[in-house]
PDB file of N, CA and C in Angstrom:
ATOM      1  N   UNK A   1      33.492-155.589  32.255  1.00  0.00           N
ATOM      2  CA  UNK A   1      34.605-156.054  33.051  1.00  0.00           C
ATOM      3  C   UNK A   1      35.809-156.395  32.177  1.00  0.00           C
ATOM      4  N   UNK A   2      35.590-156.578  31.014  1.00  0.00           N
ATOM      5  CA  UNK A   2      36.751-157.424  30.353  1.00  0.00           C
ATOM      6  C   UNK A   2      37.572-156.051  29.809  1.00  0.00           C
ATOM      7  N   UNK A   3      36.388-154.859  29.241  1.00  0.00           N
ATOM      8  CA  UNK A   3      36.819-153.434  28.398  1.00  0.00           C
ATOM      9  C   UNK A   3      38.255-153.370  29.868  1.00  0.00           C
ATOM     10  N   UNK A   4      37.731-153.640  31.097  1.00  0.00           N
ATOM     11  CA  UNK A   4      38.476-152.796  31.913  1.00  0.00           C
ATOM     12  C   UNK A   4      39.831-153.501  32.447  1.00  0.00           C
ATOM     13  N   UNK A   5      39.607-154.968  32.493  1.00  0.00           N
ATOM     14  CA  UNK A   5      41.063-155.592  32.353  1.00  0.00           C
ATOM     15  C   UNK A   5      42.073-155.547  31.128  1.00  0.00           C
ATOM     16  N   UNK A   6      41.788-154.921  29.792  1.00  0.00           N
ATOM     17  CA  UNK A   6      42.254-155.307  28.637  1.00  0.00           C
ATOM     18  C   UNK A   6      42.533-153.647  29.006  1.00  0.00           C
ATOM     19  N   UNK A   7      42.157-152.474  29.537  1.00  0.00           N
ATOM     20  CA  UNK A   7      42.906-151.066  29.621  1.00  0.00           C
ATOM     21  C   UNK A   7      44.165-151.194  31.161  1.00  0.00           C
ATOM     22  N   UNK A   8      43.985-152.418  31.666  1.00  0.00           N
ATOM     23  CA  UNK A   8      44.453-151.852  33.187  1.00  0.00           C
ATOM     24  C   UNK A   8      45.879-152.526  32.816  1.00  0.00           C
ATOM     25  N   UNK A   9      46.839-152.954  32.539  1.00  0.00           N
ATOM     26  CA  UNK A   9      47.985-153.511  31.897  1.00  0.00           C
ATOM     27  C   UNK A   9      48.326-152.132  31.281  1.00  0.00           C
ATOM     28  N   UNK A  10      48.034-151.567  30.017  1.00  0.00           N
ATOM     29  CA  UNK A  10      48.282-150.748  29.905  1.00  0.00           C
ATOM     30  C   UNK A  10      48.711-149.147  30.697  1.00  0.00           C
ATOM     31  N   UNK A  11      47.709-149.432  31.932  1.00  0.00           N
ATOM     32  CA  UNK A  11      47.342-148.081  32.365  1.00  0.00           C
ATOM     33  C   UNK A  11      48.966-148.451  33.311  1.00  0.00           C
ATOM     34  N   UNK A  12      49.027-149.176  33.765  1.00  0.00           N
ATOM     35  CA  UNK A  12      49.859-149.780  34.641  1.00  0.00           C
ATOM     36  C   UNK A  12      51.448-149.605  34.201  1.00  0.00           C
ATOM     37  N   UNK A  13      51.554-150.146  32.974  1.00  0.00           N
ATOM     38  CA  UNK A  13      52.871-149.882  32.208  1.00  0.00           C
ATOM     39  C   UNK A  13      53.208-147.903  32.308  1.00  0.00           C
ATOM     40  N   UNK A  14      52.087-147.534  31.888  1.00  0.00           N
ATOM     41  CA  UNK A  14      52.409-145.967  31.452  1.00  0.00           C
ATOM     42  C   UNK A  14      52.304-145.359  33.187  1.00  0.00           C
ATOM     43  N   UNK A  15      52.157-145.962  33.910  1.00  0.00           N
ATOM     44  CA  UNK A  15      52.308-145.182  35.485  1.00  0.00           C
ATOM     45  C   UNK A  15      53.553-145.577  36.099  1.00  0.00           C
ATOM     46  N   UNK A  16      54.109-146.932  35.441  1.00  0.00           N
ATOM     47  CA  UNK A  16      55.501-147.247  35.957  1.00  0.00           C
ATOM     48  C   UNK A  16      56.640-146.172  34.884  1.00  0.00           C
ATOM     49  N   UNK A  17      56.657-146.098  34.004  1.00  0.00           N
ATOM     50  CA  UNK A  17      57.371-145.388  33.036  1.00  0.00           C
ATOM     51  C   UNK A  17      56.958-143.950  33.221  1.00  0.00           C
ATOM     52  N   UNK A  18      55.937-143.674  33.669  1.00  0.00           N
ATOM     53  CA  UNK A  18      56.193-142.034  34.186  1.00  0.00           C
ATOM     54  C   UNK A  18      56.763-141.719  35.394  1.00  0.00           C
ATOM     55  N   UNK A  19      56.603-142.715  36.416  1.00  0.00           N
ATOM     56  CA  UNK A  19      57.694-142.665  37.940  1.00  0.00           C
ATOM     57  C   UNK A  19      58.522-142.363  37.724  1.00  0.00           C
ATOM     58  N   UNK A  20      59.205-143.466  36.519  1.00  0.00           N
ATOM     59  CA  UNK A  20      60.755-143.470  36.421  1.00  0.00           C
ATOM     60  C   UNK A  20      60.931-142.484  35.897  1.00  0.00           C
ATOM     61  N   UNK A  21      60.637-142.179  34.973  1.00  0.00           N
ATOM     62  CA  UNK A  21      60.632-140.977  34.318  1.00  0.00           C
ATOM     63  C   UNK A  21      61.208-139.549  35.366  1.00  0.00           C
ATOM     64  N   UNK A  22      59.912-139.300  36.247  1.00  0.00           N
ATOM     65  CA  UNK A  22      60.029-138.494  37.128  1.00  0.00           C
ATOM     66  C   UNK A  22      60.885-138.838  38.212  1.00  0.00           C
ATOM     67  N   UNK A  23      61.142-139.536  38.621  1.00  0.00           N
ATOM     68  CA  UNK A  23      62.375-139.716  39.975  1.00  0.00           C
ATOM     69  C   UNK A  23      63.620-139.937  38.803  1.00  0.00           C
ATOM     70  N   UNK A  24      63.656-140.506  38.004  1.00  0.00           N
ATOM     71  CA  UNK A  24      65.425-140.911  37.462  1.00  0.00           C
ATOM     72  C   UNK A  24      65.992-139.898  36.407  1.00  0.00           C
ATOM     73  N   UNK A  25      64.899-139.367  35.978  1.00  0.00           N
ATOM     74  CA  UNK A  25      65.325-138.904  34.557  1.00  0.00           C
ATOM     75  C   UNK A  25      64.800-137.466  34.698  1.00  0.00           C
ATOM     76  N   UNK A  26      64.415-137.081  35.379  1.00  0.00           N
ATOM     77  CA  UNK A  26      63.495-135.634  35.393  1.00  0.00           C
ATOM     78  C   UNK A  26      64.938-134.531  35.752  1.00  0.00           C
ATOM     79  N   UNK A  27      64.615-133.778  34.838  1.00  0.00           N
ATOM     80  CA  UNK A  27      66.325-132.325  35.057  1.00  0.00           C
ATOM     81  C   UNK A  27      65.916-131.409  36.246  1.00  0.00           C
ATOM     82  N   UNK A  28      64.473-131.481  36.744  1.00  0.00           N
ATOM     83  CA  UNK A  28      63.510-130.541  37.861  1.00  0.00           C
ATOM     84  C   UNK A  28      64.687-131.237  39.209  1.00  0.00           C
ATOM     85  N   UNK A  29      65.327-130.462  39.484  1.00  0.00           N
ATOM     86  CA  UNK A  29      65.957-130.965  41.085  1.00  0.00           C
ATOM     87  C   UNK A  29      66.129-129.800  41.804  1.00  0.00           C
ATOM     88  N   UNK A  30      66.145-130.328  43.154  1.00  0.00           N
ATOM     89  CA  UNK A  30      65.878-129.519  44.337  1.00  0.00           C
ATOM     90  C   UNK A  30      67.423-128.835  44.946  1.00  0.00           C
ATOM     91  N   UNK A  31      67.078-128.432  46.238  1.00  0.00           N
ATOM     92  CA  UNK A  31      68.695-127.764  46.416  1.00  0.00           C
ATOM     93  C   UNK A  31      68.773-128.748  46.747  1.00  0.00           C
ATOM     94  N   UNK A  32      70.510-129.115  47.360  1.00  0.00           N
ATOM     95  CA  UNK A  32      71.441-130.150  47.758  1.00  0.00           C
ATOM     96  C   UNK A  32      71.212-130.056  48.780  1.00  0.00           C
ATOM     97  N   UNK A  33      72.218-130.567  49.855  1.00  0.00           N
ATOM     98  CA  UNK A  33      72.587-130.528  51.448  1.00  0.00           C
ATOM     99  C   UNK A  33      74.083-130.468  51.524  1.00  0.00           C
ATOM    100  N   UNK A  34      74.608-129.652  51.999  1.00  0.00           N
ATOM    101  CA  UNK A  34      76.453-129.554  52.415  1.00  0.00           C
ATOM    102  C   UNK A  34      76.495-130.865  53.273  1.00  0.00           C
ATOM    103  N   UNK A  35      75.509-131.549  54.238  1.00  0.00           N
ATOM    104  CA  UNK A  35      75.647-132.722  54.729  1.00  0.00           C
ATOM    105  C   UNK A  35      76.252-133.984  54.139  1.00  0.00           C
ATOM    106  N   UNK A  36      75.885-133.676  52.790  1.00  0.00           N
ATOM    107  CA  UNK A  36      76.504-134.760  51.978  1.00  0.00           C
ATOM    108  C   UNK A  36      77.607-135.054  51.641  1.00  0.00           C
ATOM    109  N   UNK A  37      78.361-133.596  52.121  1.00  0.00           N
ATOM    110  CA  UNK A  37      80.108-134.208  51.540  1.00  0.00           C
ATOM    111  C   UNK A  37      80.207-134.762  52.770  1.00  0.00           C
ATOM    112  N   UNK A  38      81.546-135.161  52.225  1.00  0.00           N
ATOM    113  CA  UNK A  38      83.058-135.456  53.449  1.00  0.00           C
ATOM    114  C   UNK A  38      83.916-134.815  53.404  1.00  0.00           C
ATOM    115  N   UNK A  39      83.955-134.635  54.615  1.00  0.00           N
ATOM    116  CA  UNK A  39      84.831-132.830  54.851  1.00  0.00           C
ATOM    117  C   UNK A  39      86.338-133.457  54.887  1.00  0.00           C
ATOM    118  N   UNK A  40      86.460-134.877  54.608  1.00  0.00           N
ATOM    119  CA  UNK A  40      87.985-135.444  54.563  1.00  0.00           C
ATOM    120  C   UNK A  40      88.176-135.424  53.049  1.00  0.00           C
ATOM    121  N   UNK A  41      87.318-135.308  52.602  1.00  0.00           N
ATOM    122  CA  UNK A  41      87.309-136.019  50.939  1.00  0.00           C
ATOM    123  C   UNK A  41      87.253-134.613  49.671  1.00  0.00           C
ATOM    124  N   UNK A  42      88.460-135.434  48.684  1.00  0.00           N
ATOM    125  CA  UNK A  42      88.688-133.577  47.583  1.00  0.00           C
ATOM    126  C   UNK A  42      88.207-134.461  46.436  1.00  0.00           C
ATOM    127  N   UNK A  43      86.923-134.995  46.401  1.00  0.00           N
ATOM    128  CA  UNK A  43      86.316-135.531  45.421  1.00  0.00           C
ATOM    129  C   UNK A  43      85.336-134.234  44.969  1.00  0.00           C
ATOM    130  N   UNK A  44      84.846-133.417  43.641  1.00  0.00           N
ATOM    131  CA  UNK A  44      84.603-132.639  43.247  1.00  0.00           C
ATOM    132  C   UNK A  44      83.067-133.288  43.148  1.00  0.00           C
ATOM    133  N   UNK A  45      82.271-132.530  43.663  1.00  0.00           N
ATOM    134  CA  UNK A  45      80.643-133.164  43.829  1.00  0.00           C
ATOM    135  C   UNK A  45      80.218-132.011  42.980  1.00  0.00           C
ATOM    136  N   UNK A  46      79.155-131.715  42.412  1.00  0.00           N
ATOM    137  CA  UNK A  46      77.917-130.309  41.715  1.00  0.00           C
ATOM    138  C   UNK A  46      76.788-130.952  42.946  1.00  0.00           C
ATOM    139  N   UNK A  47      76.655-129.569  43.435  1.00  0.00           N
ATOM    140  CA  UNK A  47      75.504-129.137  44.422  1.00  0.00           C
ATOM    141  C   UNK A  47      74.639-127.892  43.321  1.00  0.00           C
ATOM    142  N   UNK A  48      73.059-128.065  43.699  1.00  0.00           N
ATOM    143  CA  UNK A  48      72.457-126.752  43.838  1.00  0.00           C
ATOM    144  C   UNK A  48      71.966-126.342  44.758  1.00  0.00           C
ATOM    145  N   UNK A  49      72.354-125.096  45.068  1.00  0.00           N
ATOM    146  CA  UNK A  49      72.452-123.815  46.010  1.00  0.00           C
ATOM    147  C   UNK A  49      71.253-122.789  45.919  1.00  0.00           C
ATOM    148  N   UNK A  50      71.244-122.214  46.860  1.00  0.00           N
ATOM    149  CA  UNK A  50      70.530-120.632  46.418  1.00  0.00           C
ATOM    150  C   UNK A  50      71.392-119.303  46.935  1.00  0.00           C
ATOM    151  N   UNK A  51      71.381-118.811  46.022  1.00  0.00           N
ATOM    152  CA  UNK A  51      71.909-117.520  46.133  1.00  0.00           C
ATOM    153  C   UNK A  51      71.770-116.708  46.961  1.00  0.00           C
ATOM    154  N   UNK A  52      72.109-115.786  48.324  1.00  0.00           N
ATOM    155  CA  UNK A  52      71.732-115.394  49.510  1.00  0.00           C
ATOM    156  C   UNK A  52      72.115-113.998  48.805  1.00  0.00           C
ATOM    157  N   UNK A  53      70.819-113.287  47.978  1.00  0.00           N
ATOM    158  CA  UNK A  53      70.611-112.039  47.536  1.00  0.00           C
ATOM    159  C   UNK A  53      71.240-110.812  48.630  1.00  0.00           C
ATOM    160  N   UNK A  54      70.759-110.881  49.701  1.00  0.00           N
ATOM    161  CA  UNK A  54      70.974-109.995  51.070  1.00  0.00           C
ATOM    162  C   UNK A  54      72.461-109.948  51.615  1.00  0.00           C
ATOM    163  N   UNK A  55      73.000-110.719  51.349  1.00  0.00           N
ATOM    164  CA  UNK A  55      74.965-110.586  51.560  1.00  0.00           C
ATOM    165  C   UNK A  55      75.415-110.114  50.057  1.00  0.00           C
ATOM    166  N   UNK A  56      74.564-110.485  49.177  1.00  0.00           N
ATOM    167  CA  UNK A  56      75.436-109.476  47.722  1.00  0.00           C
ATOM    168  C   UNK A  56      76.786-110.529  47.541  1.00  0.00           C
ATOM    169  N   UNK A  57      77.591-109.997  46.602  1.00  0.00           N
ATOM    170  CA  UNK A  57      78.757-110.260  46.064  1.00  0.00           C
ATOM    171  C   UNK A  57      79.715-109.294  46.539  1.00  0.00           C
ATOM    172  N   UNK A  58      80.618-109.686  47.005  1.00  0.00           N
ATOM    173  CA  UNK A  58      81.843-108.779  47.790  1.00  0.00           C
ATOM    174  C   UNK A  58      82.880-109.000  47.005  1.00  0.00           C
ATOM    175  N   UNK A  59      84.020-108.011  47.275  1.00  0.00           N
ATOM    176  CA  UNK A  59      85.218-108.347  46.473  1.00  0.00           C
ATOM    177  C   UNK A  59      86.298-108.269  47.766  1.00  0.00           C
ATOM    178  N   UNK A  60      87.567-109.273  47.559  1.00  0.00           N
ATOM    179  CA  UNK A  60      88.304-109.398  48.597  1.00  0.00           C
ATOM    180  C   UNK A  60      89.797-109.075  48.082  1.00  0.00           C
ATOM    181  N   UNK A  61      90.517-109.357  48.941  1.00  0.00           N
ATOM    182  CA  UNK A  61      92.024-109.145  48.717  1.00  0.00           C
ATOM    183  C   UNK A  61      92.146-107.830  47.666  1.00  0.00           C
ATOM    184  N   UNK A  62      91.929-107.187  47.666  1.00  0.00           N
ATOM    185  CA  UNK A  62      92.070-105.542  46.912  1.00  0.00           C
ATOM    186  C   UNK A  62      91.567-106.152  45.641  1.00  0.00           C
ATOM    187  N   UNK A  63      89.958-107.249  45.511  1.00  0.00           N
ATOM    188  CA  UNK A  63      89.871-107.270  44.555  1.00  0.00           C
ATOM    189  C   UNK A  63      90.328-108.611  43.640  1.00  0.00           C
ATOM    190  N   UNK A  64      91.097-109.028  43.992  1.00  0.00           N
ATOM    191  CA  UNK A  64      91.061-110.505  43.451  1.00  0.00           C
ATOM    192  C   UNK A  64      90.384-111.588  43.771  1.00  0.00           C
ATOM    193  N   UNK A  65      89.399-111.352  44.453  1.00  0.00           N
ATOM    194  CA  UNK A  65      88.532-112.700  45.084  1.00  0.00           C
ATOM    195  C   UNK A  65      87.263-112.021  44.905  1.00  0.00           C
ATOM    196  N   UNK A  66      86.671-112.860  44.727  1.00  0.00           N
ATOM    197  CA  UNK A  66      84.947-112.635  45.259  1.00  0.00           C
ATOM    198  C   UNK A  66      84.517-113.177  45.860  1.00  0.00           C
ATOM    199  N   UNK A  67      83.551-112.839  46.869  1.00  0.00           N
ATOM    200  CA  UNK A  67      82.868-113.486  47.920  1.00  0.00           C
ATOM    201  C   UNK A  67      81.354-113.009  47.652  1.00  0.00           C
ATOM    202  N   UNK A  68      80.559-114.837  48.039  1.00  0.00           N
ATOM    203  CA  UNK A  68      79.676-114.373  47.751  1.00  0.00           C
ATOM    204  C   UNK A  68      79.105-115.717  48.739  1.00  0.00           C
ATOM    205  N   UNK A  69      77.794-115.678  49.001  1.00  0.00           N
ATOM    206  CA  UNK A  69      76.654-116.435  50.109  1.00  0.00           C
ATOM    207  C   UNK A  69      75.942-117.494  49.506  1.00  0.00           C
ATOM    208  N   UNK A  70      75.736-118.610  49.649  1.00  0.00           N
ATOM    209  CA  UNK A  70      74.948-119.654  49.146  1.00  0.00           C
ATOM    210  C   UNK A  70      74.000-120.239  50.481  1.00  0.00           C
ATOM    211  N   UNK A  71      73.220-121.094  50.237  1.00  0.00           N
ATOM    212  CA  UNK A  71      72.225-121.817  51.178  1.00  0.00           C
ATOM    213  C   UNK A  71      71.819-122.647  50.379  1.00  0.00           C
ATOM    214  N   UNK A  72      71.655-123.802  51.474  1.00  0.00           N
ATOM    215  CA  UNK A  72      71.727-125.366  51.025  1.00  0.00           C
ATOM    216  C   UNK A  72      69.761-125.579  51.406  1.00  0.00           C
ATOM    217  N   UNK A  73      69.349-126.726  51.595  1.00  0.00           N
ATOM    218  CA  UNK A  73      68.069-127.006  51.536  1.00  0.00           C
ATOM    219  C   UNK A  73      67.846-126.769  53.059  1.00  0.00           C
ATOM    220  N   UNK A  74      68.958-126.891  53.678  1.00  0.00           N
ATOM    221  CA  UNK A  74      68.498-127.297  55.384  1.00  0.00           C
ATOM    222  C   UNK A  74      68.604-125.696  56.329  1.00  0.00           C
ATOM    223  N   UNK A  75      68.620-124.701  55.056  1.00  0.00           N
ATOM    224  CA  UNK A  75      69.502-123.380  55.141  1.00  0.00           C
ATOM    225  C   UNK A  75      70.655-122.557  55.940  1.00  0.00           C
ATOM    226  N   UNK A  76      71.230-123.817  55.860  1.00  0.00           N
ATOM    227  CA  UNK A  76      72.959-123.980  55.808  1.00  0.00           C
ATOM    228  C   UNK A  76      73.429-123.062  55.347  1.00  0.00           C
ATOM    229  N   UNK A  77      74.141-121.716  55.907  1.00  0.00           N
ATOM    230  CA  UNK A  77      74.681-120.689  54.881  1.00  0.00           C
ATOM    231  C   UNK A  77      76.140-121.194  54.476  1.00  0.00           C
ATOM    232  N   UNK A  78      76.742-121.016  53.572  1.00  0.00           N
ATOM    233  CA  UNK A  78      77.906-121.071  52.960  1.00  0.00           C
ATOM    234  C   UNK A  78      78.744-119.866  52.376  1.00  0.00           C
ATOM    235  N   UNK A  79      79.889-119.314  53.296  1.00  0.00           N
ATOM    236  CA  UNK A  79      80.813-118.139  51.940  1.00  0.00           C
ATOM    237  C   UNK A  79      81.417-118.897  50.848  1.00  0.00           C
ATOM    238  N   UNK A  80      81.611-118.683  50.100  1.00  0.00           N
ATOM    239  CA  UNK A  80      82.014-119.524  48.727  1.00  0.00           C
ATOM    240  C   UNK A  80      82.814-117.919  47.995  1.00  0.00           C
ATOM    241  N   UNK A  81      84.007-118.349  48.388  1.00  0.00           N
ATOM    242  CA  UNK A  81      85.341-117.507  47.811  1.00  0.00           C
ATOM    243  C   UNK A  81      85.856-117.875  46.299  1.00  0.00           C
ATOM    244  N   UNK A  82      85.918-117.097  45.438  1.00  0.00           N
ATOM    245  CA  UNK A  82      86.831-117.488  44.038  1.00  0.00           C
ATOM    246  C   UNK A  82      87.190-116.797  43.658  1.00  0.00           C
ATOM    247  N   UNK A  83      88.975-117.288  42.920  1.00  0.00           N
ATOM    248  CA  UNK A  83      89.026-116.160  42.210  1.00  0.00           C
ATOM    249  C   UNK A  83      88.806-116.091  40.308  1.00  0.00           C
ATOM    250  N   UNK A  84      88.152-116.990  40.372  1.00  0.00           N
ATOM    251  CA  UNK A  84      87.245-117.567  39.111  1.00  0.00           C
ATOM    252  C   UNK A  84      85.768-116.064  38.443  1.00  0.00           C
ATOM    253  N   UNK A  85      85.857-115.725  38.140  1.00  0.00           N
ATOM    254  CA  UNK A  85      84.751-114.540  37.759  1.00  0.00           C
ATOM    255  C   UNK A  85      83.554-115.340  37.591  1.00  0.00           C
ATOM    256  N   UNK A  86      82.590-114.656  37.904  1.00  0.00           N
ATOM    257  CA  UNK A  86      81.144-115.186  38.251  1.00  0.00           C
ATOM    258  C   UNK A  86      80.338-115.354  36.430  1.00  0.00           C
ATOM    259  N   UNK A  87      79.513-115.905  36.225  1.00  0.00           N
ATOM    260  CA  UNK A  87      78.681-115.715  35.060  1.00  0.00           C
ATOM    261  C   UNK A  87      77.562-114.457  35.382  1.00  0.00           C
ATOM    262  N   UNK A  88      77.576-113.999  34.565  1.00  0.00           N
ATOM    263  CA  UNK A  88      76.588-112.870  34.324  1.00  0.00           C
ATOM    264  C   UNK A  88      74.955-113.531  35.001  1.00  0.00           C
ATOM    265  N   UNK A  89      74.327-112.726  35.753  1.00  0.00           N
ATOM    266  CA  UNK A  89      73.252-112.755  36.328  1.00  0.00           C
ATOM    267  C   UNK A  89      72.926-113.273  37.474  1.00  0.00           C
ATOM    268  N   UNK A  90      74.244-114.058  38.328  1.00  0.00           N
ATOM    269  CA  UNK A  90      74.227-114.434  39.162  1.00  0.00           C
ATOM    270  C   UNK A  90      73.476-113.867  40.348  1.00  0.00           C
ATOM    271  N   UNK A  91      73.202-112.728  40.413  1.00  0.00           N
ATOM    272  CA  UNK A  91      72.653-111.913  41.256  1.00  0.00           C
ATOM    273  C   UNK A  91      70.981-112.068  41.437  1.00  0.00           C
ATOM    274  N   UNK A  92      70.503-112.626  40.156  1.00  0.00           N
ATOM    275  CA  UNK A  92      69.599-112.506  39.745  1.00  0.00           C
ATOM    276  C   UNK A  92      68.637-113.824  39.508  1.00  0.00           C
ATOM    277  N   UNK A  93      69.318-114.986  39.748  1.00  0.00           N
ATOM    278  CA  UNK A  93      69.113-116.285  39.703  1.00  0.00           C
ATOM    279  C   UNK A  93      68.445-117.278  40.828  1.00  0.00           C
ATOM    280  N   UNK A  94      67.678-118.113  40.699  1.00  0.00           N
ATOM    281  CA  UNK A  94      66.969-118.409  41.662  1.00  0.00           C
ATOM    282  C   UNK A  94      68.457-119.548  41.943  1.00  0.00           C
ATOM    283  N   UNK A  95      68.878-120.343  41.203  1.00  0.00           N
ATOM    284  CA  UNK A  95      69.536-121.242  42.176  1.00  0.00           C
ATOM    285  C   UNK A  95      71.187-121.709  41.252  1.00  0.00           C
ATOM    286  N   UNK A  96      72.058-121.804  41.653  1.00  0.00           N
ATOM    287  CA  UNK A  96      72.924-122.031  41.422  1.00  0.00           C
ATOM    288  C   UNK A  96      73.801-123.444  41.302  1.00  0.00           C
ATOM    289  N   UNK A  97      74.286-124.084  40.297  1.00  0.00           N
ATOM    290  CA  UNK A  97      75.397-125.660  40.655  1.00  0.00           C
ATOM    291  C   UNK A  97      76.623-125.607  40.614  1.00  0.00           C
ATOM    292  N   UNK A  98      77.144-125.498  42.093  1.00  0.00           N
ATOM    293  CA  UNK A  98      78.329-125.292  42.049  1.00  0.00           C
ATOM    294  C   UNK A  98      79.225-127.008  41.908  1.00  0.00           C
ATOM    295  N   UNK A  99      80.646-126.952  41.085  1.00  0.00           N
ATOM    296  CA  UNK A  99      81.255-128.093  41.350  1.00  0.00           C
ATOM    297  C   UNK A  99      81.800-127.606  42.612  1.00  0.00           C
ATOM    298  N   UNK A 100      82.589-128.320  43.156  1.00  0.00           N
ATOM    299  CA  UNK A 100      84.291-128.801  44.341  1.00  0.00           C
ATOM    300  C   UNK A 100      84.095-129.292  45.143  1.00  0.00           C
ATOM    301  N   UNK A 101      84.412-128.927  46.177  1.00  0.00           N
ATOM    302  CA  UNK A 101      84.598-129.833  47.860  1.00  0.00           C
ATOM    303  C   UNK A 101      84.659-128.917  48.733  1.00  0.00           C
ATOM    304  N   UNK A 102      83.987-129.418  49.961  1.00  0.00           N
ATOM    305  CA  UNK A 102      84.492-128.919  51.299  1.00  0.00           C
ATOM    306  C   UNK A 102      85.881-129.380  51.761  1.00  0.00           C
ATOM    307  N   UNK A 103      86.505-128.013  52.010  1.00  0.00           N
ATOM    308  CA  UNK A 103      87.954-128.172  52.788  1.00  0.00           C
ATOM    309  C   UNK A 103      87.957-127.388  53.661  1.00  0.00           C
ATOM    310  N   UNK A 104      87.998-128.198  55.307  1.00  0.00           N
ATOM    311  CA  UNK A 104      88.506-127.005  56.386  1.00  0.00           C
ATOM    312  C   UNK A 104      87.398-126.212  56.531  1.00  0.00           C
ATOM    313  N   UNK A 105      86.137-126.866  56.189  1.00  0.00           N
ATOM    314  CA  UNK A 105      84.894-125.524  56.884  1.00  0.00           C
ATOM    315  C   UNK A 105      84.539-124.579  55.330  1.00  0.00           C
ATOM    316  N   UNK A 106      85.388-124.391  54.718  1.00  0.00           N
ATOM    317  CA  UNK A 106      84.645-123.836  53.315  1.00  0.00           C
ATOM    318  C   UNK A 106      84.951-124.552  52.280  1.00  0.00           C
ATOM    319  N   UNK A 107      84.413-123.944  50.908  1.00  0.00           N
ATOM    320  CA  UNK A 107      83.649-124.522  50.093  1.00  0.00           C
ATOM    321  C   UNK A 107      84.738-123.788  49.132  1.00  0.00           C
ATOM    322  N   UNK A 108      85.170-125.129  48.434  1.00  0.00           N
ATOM    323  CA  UNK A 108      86.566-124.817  47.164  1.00  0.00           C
ATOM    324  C   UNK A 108      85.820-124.817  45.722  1.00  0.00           C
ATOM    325  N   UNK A 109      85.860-123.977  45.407  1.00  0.00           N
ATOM    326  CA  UNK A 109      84.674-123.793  43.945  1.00  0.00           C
ATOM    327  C   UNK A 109      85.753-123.923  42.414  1.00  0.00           C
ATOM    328  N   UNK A 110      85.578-124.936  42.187  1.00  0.00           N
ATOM    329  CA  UNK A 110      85.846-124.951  40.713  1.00  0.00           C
ATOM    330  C   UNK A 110      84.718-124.970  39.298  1.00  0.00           C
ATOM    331  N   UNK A 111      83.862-124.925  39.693  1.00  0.00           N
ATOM    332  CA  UNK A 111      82.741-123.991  38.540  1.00  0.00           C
ATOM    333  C   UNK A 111      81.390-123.814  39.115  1.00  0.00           C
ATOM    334  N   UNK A 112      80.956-122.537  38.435  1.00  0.00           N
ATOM    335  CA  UNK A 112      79.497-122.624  38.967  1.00  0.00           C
ATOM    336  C   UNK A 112      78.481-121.979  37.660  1.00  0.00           C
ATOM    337  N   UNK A 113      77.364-122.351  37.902  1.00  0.00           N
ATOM    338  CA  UNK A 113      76.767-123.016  36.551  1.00  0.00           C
ATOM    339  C   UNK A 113      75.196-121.944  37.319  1.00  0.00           C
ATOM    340  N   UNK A 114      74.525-121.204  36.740  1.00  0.00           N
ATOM    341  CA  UNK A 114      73.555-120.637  36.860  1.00  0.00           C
ATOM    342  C   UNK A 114      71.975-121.690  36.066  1.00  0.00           C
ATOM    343  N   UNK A 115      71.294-121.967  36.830  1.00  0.00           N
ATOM    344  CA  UNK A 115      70.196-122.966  36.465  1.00  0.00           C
ATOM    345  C   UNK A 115      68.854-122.064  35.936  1.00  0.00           C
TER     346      UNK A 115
END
């Protein structure tokens, strides 16, 4: 009885410090939700997305824009317009972090970051 009170303090410390670990500090994160902005607000948030393979990457205005499809956790589709050039492999990526804001129903992209 005593071997097992003199391990359970211990065991206890290293199960609180791996929680935290895992909920505060862990880089493993899930997609976002577009629910979360405020569609009043031009505060620049990073979401991760998934890439909607099946709409592809389009090009707009003879070519100065790209358009391309995202989905949120609740599978929320999103067009996400830029005229910012994409990083290489985007096509190919399970999930994407985009920075900006919702304005007016779409999604103002000032960087996006391949995970």
């Amino acid at each position: 009885m005593i071997k097992f009170q003199k391990l359970l303090l211990p065991l206890l410390a290293v199960v609180v410090i791996l929680t935290i670990y895992i909920f505060y500090f862990s880089s493993a994160r899930g997609l976002g939700s577009f629910k979360d902005y405020d569609p009043y607000s031009h505060a620049q948030k990073e979401i991760v997305v998934k890439f909607v393979n099946e709409k592809g990457i389009q090009k707009t205005d003879a070519g100065q824009k790209i358009l391309f499809y995202v989905e949120d956790r609740h599978g929320t589709q999103l067009p996400i317009q830029t005229e910012k050039s994409l990083p290489a492999g985007v096509e190919n990526s399970k999930t994407l972090t985009l920075t900006g804001h919702i304005c007016g129903g779409s999604y103002e992209l000032v960087n996006v970051e391949i995970d």
